[in-house]
C-alpha atoms as a PDB file:
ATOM      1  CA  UNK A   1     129.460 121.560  78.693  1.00  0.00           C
ATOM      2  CA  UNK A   2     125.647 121.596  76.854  1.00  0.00           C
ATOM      3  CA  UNK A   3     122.785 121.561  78.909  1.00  0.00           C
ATOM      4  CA  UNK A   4     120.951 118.098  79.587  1.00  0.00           C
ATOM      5  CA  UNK A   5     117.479 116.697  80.241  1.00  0.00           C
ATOM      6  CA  UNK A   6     115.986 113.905  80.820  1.00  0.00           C
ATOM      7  CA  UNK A   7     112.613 112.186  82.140  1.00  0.00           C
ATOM      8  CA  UNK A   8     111.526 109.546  84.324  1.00  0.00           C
ATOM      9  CA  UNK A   9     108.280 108.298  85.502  1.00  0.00           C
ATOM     10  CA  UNK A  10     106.845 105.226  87.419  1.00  0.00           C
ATOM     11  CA  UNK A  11     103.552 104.388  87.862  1.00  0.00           C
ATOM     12  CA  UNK A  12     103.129 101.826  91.111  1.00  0.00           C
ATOM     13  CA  UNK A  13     101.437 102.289  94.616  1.00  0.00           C
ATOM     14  CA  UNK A  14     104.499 102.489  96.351  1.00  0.00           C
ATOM     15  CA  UNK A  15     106.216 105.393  96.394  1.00  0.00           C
ATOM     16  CA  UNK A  16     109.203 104.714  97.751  1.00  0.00           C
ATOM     17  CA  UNK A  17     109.692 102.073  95.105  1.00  0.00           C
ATOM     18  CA  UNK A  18     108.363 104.631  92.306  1.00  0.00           C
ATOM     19  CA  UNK A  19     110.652 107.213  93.690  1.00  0.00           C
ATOM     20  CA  UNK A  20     113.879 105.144  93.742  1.00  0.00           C
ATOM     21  CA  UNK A  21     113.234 103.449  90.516  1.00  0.00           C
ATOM     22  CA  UNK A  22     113.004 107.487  88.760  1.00  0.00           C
ATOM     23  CA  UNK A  23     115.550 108.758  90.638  1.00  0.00           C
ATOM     24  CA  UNK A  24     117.907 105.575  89.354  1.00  0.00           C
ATOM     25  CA  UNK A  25     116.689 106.082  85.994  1.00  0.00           C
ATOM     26  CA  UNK A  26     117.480 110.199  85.866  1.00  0.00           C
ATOM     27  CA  UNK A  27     120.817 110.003  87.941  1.00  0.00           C
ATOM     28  CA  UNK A  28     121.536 106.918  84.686  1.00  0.00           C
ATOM     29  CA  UNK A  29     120.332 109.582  82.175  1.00  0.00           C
ATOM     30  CA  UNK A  30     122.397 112.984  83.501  1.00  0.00           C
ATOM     31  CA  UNK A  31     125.751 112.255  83.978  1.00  0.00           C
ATOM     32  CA  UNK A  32     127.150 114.570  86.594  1.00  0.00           C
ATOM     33  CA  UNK A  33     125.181 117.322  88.726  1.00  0.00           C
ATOM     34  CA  UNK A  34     121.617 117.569  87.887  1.00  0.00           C
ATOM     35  CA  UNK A  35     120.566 121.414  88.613  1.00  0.00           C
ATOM     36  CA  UNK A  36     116.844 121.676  88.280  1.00  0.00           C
ATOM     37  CA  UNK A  37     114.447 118.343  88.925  1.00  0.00           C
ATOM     38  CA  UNK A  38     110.413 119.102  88.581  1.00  0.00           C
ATOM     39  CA  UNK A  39     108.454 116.381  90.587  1.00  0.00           C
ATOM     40  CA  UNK A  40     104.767 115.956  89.603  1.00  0.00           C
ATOM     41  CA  UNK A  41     103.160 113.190  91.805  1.00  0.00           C
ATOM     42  CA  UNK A  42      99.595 111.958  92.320  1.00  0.00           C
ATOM     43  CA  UNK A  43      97.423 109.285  94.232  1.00  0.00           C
ATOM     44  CA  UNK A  44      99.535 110.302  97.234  1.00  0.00           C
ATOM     45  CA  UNK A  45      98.632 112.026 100.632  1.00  0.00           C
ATOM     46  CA  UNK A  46     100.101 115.139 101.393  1.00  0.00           C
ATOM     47  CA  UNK A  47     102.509 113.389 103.737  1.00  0.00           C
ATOM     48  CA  UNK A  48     103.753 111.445 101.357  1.00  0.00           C
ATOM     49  CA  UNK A  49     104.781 113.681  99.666  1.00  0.00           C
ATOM     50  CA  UNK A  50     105.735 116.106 101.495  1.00  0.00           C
ATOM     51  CA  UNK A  51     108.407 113.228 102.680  1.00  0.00           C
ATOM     52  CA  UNK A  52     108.846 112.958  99.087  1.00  0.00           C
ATOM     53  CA  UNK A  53     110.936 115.523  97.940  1.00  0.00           C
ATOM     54  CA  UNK A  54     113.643 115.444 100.045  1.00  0.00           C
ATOM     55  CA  UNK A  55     114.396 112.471  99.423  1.00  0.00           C
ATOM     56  CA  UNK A  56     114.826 113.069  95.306  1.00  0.00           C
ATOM     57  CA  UNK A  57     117.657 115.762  96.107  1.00  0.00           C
ATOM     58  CA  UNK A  58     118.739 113.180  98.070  1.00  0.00           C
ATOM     59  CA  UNK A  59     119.082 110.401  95.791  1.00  0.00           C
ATOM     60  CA  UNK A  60     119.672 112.416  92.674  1.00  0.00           C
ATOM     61  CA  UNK A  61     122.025 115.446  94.355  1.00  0.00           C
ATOM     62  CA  UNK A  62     119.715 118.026  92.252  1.00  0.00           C
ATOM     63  CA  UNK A  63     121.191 120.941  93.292  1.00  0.00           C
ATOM     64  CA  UNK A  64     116.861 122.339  93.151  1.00  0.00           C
ATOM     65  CA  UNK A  65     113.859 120.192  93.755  1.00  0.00           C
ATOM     66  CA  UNK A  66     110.606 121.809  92.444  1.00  0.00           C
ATOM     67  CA  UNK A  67     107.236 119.656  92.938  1.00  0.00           C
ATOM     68  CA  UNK A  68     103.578 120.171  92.656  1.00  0.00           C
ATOM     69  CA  UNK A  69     101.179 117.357  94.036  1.00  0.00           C
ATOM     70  CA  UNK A  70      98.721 116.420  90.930  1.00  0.00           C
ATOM     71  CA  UNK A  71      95.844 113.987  89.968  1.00  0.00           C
ATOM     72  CA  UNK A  72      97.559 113.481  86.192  1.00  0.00           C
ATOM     73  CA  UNK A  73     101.286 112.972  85.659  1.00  0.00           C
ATOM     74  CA  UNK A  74     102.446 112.744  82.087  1.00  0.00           C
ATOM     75  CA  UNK A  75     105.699 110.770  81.406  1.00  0.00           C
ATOM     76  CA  UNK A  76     106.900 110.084  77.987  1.00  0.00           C
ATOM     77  CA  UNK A  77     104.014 109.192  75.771  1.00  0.00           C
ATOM     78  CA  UNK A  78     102.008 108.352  78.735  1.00  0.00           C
ATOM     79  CA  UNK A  79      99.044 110.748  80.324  1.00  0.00           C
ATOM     80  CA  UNK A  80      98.761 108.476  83.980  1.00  0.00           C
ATOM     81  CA  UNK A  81      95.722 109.397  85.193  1.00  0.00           C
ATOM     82  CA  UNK A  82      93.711 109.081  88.595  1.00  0.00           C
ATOM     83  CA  UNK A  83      96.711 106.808  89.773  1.00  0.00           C
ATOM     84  CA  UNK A  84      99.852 106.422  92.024  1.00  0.00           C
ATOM     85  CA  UNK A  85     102.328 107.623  89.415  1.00  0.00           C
ATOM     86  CA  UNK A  86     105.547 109.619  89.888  1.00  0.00           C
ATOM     87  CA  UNK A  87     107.272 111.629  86.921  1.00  0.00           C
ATOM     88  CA  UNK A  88     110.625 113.905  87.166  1.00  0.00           C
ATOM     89  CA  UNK A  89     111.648 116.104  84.907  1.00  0.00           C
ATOM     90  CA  UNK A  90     115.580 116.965  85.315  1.00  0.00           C
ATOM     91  CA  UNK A  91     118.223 119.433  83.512  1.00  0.00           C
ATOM     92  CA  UNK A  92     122.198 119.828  83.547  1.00  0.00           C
ATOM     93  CA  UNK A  93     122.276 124.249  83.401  1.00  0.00           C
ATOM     94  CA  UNK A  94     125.445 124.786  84.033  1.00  0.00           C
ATOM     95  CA  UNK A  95     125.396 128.467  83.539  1.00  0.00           C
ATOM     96  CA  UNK A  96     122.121 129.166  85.126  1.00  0.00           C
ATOM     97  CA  UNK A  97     121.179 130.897  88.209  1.00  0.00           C
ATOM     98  CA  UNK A  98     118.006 129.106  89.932  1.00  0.00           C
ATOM     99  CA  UNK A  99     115.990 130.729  92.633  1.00  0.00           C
ATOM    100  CA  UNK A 100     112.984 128.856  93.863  1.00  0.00           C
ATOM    101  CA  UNK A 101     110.065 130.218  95.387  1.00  0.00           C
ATOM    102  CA  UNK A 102     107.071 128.252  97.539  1.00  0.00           C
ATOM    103  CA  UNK A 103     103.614 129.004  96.204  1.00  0.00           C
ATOM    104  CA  UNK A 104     100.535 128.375  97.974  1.00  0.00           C
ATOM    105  CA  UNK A 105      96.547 128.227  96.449  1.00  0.00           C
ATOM    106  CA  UNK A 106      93.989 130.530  98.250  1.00  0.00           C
ATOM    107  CA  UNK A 107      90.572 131.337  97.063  1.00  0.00           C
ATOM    108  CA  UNK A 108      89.931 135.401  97.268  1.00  0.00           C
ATOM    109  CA  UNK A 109      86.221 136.107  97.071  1.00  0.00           C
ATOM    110  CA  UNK A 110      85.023 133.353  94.703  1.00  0.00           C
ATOM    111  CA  UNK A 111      88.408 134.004  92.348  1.00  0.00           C
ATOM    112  CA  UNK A 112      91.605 132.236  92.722  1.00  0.00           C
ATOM    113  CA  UNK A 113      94.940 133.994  94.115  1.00  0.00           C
ATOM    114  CA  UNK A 114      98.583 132.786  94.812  1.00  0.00           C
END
């Protein structure tokens, strides 16, 4: 079986709405198990989306969710900037081995550090 990939975004104050209509539109794309979805969302607070990405390996039964919170999505052609926009990035890897990890931003004497 090749490998897959497809893209979704949706660009709409609602995020529930945005988030079901990508979801719909991935799970319509990748037939079968989806492996590996990236979520990039912006114009959200951090509980939203924090409640937001459980809900995509909900809808979509990715077997790994990654997401970063972001103030310009890109989706397709499109660069959606300073706006409620959701975009997912998804793969079929059938043959890979996935580990995710949890980074977090700290700033270490005037220099960035993860």
């Amino acid at each position: 079986m090749p490998n897959q990939y497809a893209q979704s975004h949706f660009l709409n104050e609602d995020l529930s709405e945005s988030l079901n209509a990508a979801c719909e539109s991935l799970n319509d794309q990748i037939h079968g198990d989806i492996d590996l979805i990236f979520a990039f969302v912006s114009g959200q607070t951090a509980e939203e989306f924090d409640r937001c990405m459980p809900r995509i390996k909900e809808k979509t039964g990715a077997r790994v969710v990654l997401g970063c919170s972001c103030e310009t999505a890109i989706g397709g052609a499109y660069e959606l900037e300073h706006a409620a926009a959701i975009s997912l990035w998804a793969a079929k890897l059938p043959d890979a081995e996935i580990t995710p990890m949890h980074l977090t931003y700290q700033r270490s004497g005037g220099d960035a550090a993860i």
